[in-house]
PDB file of N, CA and C in Angstrom:
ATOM      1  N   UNK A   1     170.128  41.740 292.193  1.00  0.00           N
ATOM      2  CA  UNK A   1     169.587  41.280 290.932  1.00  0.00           C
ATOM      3  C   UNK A   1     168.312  40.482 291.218  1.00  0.00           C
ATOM      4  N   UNK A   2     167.313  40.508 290.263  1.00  0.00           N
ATOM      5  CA  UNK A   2     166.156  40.203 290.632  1.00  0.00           C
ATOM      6  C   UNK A   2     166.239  38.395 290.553  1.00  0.00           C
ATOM      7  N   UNK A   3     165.495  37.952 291.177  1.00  0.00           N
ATOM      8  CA  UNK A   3     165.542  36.258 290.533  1.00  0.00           C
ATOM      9  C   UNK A   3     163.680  35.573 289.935  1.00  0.00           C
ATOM     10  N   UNK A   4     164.312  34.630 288.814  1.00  0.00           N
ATOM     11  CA  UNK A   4     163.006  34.472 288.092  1.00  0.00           C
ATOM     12  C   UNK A   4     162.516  33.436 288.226  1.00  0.00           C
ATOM     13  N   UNK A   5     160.909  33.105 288.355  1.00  0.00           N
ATOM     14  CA  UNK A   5     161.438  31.357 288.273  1.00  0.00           C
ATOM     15  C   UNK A   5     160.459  30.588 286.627  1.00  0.00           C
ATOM     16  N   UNK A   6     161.138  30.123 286.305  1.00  0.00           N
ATOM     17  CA  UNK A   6     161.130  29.439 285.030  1.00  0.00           C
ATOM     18  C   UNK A   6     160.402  27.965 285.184  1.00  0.00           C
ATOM     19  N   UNK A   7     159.120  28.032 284.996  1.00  0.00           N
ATOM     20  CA  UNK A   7     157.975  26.893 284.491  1.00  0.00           C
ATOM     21  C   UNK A   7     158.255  26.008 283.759  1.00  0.00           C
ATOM     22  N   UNK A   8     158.704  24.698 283.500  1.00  0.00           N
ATOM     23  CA  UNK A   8     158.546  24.310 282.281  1.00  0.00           C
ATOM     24  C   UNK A   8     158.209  23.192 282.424  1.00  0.00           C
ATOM     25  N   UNK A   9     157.618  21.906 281.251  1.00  0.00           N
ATOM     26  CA  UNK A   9     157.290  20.447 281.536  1.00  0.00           C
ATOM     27  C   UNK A   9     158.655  19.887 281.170  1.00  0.00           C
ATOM     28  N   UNK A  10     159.013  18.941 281.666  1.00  0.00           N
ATOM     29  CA  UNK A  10     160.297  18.460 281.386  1.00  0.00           C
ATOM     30  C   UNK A  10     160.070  17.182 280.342  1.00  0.00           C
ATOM     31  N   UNK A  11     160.417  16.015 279.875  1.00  0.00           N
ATOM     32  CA  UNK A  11     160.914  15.673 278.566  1.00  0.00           C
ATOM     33  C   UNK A  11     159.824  14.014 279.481  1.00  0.00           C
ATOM     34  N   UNK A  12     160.209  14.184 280.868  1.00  0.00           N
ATOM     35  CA  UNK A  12     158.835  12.943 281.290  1.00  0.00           C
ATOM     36  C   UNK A  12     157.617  13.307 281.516  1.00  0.00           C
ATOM     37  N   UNK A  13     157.056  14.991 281.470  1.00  0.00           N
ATOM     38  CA  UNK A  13     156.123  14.785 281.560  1.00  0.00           C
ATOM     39  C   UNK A  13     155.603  15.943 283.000  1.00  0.00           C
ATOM     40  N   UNK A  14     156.459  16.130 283.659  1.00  0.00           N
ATOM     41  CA  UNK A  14     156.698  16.828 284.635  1.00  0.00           C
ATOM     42  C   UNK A  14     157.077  18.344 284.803  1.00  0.00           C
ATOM     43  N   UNK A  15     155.987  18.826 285.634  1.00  0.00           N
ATOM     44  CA  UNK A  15     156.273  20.109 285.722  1.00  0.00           C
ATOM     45  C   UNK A  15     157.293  20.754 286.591  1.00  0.00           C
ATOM     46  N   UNK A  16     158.592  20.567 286.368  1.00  0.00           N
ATOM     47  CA  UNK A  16     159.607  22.004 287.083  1.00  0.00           C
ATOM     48  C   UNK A  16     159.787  23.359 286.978  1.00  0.00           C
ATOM     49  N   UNK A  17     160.190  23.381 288.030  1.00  0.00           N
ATOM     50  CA  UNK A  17     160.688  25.089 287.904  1.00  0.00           C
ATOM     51  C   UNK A  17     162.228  25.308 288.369  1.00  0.00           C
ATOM     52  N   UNK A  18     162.971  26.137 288.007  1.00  0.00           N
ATOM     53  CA  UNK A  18     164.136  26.525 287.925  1.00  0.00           C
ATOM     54  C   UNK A  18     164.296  28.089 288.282  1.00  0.00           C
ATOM     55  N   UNK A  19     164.982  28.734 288.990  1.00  0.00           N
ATOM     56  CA  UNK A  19     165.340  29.496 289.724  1.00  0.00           C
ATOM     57  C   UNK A  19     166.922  30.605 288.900  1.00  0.00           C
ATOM     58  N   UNK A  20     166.295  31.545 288.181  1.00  0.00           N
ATOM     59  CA  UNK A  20     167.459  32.075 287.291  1.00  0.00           C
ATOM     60  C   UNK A  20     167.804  33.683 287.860  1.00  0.00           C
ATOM     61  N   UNK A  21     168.605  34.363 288.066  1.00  0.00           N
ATOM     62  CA  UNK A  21     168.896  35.573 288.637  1.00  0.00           C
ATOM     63  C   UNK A  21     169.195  36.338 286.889  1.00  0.00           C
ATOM     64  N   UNK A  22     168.370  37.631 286.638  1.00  0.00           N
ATOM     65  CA  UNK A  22     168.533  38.190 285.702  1.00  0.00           C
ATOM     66  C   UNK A  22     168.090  40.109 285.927  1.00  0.00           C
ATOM     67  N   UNK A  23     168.788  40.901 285.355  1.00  0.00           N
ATOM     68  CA  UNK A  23     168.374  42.246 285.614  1.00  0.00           C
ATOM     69  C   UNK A  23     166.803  42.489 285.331  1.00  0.00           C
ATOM     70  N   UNK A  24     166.326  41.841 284.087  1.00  0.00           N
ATOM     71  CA  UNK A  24     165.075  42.215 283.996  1.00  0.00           C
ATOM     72  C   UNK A  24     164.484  40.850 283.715  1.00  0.00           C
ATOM     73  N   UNK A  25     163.103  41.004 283.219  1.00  0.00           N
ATOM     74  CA  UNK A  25     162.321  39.434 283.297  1.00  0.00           C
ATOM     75  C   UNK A  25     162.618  39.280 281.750  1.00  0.00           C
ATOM     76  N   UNK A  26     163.524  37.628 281.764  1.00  0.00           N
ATOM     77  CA  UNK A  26     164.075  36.891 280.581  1.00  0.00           C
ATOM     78  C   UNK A  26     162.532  36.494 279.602  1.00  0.00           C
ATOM     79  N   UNK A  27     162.460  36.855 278.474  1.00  0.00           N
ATOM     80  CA  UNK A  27     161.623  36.682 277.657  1.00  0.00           C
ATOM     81  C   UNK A  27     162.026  34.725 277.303  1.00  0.00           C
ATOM     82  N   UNK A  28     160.910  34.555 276.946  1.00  0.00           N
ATOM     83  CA  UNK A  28     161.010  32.928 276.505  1.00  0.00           C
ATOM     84  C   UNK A  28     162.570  32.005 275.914  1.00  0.00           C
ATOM     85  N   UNK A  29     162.933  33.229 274.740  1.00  0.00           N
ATOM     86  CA  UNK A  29     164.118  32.706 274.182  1.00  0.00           C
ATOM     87  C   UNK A  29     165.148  32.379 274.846  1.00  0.00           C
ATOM     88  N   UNK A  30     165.030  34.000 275.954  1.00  0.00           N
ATOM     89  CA  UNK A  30     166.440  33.765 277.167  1.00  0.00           C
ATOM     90  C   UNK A  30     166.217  32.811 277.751  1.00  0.00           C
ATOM     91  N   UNK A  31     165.304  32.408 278.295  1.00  0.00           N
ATOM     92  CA  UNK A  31     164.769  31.465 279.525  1.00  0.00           C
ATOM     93  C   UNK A  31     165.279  29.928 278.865  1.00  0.00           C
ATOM     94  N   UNK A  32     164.697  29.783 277.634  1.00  0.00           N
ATOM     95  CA  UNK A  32     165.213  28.576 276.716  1.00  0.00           C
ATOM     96  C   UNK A  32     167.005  28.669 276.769  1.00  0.00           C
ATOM     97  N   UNK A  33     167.851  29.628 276.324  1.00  0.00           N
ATOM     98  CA  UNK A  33     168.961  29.462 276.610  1.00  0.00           C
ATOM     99  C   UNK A  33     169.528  29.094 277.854  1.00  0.00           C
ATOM    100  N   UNK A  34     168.813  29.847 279.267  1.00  0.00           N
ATOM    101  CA  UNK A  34     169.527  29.376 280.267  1.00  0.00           C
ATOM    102  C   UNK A  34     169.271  28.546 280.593  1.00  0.00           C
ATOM    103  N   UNK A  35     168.259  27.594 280.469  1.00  0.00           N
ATOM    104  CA  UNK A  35     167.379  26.463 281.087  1.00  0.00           C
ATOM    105  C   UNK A  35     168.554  25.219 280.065  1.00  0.00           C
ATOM    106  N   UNK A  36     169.427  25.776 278.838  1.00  0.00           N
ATOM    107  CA  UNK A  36     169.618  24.925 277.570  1.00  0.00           C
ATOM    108  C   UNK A  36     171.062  24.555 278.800  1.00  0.00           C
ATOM    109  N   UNK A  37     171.467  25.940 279.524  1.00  0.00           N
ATOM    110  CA  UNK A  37     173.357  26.338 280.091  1.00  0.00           C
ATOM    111  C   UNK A  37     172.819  25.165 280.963  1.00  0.00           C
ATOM    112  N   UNK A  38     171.672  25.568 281.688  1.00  0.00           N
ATOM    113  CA  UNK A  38     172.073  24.755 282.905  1.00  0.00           C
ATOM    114  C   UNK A  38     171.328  22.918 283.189  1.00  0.00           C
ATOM    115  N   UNK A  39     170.786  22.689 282.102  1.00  0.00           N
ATOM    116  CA  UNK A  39     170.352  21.439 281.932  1.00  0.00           C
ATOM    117  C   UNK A  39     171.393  20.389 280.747  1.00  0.00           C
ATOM    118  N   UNK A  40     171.777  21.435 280.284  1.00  0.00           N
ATOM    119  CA  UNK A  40     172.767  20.485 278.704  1.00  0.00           C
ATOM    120  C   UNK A  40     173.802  21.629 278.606  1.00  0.00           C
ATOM    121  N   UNK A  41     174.620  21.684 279.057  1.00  0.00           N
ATOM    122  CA  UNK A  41     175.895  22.834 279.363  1.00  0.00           C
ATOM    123  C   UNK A  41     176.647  22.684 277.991  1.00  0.00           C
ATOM    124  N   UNK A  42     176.764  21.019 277.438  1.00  0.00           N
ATOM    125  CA  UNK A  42     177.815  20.764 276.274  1.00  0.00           C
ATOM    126  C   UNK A  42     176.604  21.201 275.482  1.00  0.00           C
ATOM    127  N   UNK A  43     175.461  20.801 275.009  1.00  0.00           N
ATOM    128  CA  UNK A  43     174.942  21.785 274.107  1.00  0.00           C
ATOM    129  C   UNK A  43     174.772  22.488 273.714  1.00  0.00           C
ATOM    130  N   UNK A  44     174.784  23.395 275.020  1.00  0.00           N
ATOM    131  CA  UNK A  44     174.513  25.029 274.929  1.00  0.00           C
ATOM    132  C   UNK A  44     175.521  25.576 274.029  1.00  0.00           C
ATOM    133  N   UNK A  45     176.522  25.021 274.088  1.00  0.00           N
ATOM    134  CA  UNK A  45     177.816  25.973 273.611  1.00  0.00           C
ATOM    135  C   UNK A  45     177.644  25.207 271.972  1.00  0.00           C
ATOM    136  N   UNK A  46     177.038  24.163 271.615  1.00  0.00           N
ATOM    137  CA  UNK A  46     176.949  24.247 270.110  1.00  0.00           C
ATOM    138  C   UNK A  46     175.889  25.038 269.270  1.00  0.00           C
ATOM    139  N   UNK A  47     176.346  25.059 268.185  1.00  0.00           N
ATOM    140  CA  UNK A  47     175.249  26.129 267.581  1.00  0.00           C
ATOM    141  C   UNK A  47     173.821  25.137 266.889  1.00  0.00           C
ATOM    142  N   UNK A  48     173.315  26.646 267.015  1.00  0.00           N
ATOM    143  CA  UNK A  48     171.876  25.595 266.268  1.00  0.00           C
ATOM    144  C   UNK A  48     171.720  25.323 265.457  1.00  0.00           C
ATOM    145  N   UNK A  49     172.836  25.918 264.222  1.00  0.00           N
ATOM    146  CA  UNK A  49     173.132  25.341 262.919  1.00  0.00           C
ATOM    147  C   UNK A  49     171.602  26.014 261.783  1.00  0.00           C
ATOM    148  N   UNK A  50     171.377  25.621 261.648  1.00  0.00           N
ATOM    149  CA  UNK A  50     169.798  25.721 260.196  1.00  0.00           C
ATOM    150  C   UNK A  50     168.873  26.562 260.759  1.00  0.00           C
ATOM    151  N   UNK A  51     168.519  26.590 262.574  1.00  0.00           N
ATOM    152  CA  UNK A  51     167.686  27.250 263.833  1.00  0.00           C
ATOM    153  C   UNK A  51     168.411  28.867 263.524  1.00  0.00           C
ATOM    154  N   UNK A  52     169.274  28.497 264.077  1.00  0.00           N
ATOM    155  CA  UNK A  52     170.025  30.018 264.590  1.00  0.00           C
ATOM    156  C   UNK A  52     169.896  31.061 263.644  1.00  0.00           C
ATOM    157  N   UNK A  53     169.702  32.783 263.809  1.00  0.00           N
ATOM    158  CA  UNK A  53     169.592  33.278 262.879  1.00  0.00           C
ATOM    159  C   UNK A  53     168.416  33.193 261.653  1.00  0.00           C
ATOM    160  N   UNK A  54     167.698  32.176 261.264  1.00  0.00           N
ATOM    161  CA  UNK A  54     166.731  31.343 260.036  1.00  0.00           C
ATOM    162  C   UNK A  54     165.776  31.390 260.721  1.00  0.00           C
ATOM    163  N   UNK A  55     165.066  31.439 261.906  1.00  0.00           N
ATOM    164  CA  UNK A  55     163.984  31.206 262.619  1.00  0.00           C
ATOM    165  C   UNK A  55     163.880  31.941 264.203  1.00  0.00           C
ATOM    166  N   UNK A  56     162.686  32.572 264.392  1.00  0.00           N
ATOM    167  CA  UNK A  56     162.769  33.139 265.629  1.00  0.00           C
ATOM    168  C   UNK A  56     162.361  31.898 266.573  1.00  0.00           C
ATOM    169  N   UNK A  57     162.945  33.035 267.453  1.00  0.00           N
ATOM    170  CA  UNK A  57     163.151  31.766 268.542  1.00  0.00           C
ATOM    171  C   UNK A  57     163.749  29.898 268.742  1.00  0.00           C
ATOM    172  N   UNK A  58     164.589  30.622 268.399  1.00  0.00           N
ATOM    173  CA  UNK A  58     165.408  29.239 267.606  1.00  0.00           C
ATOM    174  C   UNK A  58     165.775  28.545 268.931  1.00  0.00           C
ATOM    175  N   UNK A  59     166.057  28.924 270.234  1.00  0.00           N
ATOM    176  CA  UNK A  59     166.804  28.048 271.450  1.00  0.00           C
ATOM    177  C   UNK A  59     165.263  27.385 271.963  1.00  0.00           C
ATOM    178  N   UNK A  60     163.831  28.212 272.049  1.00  0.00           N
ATOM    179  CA  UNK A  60     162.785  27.261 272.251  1.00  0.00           C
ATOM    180  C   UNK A  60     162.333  26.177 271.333  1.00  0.00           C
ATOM    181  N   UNK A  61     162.418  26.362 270.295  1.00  0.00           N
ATOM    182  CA  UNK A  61     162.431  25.298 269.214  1.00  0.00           C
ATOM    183  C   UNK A  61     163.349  23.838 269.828  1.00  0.00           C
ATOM    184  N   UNK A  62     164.303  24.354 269.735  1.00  0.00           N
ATOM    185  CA  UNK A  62     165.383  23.381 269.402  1.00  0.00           C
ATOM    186  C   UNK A  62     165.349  22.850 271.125  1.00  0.00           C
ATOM    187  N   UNK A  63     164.619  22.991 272.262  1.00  0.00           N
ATOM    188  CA  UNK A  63     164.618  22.774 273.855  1.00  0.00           C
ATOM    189  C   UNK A  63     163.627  21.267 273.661  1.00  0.00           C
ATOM    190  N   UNK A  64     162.039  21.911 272.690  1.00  0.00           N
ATOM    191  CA  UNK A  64     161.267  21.073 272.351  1.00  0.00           C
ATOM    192  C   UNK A  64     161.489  20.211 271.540  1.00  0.00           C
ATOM    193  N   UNK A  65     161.999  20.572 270.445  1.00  0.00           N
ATOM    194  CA  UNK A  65     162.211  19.420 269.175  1.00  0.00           C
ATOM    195  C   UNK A  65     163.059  17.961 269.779  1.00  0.00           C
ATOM    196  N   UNK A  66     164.442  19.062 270.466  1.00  0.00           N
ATOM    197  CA  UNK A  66     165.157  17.732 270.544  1.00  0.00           C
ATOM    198  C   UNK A  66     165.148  17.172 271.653  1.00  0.00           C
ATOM    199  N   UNK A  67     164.559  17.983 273.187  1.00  0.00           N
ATOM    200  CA  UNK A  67     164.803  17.319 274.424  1.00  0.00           C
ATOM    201  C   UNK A  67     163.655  17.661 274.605  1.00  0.00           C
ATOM    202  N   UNK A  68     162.319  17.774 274.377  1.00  0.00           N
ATOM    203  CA  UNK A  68     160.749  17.582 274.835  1.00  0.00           C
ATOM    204  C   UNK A  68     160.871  18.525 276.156  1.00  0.00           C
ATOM    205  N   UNK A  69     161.247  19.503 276.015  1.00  0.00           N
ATOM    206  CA  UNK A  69     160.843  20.694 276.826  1.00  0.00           C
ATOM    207  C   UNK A  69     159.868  22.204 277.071  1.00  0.00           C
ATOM    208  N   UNK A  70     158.986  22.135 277.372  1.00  0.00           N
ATOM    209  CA  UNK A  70     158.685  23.668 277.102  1.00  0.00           C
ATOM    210  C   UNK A  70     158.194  24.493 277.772  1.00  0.00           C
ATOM    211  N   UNK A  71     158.545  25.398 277.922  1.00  0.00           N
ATOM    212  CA  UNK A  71     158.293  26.455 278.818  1.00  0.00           C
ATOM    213  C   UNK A  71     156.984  26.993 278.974  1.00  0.00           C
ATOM    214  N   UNK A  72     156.282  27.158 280.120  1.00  0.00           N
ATOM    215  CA  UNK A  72     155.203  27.127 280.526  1.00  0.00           C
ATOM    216  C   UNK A  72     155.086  29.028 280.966  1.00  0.00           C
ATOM    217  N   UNK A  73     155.788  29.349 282.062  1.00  0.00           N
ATOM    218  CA  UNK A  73     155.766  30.563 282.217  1.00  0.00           C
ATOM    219  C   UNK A  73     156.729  30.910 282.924  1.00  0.00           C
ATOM    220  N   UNK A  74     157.396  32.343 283.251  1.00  0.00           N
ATOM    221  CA  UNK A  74     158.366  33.064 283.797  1.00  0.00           C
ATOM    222  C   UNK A  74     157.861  34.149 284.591  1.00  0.00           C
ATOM    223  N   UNK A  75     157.887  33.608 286.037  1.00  0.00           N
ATOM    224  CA  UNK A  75     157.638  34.695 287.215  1.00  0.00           C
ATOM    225  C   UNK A  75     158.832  34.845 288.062  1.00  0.00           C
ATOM    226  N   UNK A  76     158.286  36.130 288.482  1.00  0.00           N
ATOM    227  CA  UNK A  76     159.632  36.769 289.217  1.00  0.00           C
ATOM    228  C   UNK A  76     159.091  36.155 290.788  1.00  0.00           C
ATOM    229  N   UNK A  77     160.355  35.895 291.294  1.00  0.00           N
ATOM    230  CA  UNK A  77     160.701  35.249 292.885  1.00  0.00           C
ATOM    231  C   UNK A  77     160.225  36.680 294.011  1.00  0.00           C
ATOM    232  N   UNK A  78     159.143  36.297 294.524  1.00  0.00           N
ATOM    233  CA  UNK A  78     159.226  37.187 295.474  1.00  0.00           C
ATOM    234  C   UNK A  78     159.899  37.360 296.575  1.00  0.00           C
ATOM    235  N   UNK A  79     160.084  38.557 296.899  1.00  0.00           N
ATOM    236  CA  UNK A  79     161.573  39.021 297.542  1.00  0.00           C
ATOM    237  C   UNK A  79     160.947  38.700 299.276  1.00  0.00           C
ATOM    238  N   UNK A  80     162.292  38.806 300.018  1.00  0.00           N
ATOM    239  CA  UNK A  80     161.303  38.429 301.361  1.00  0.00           C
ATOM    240  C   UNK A  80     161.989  39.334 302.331  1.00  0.00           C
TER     241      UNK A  80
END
């Protein structure tokens, strides 16, 4: 499985990256969900309530709105 790595500024200000294994390259929304599993695990599993469904891209919204996150870019890990 390929692995991706996920850009984002974090909520101080700081640029990380995160390391996600996916079949193909995760478009923004996915990337917002897994970045949501593996940074806020009890969140992830609540819904977005008014977001979800009502608005595209509802898991990047709701990464920025409520925890000052956002995704910068998604490159694939080169293989070695």
């Amino acid at each position: 499985m390929q692995q991706w790595t996920v850009t984002y500024v974090d909520d101080h200000g700081e640029t990380v990256e995160e390391i996600f294994e996916c079949e193909d390259c995760p478009d923004n929304e996915q990337a917002a969900a897994l970045l949501k599993e593996r940074l806020f695990p009890v969140a992830a599993k609540l819904d977005l309530n008014d977001l979800e469904g009502r608005t595209d891209d509802a898991s990047v919204k709701s990464l920025k709105t409520q925890n000052s996150i956002q995704i910068l870019g998604i490159t694939p890990v080169p293989l070695v």
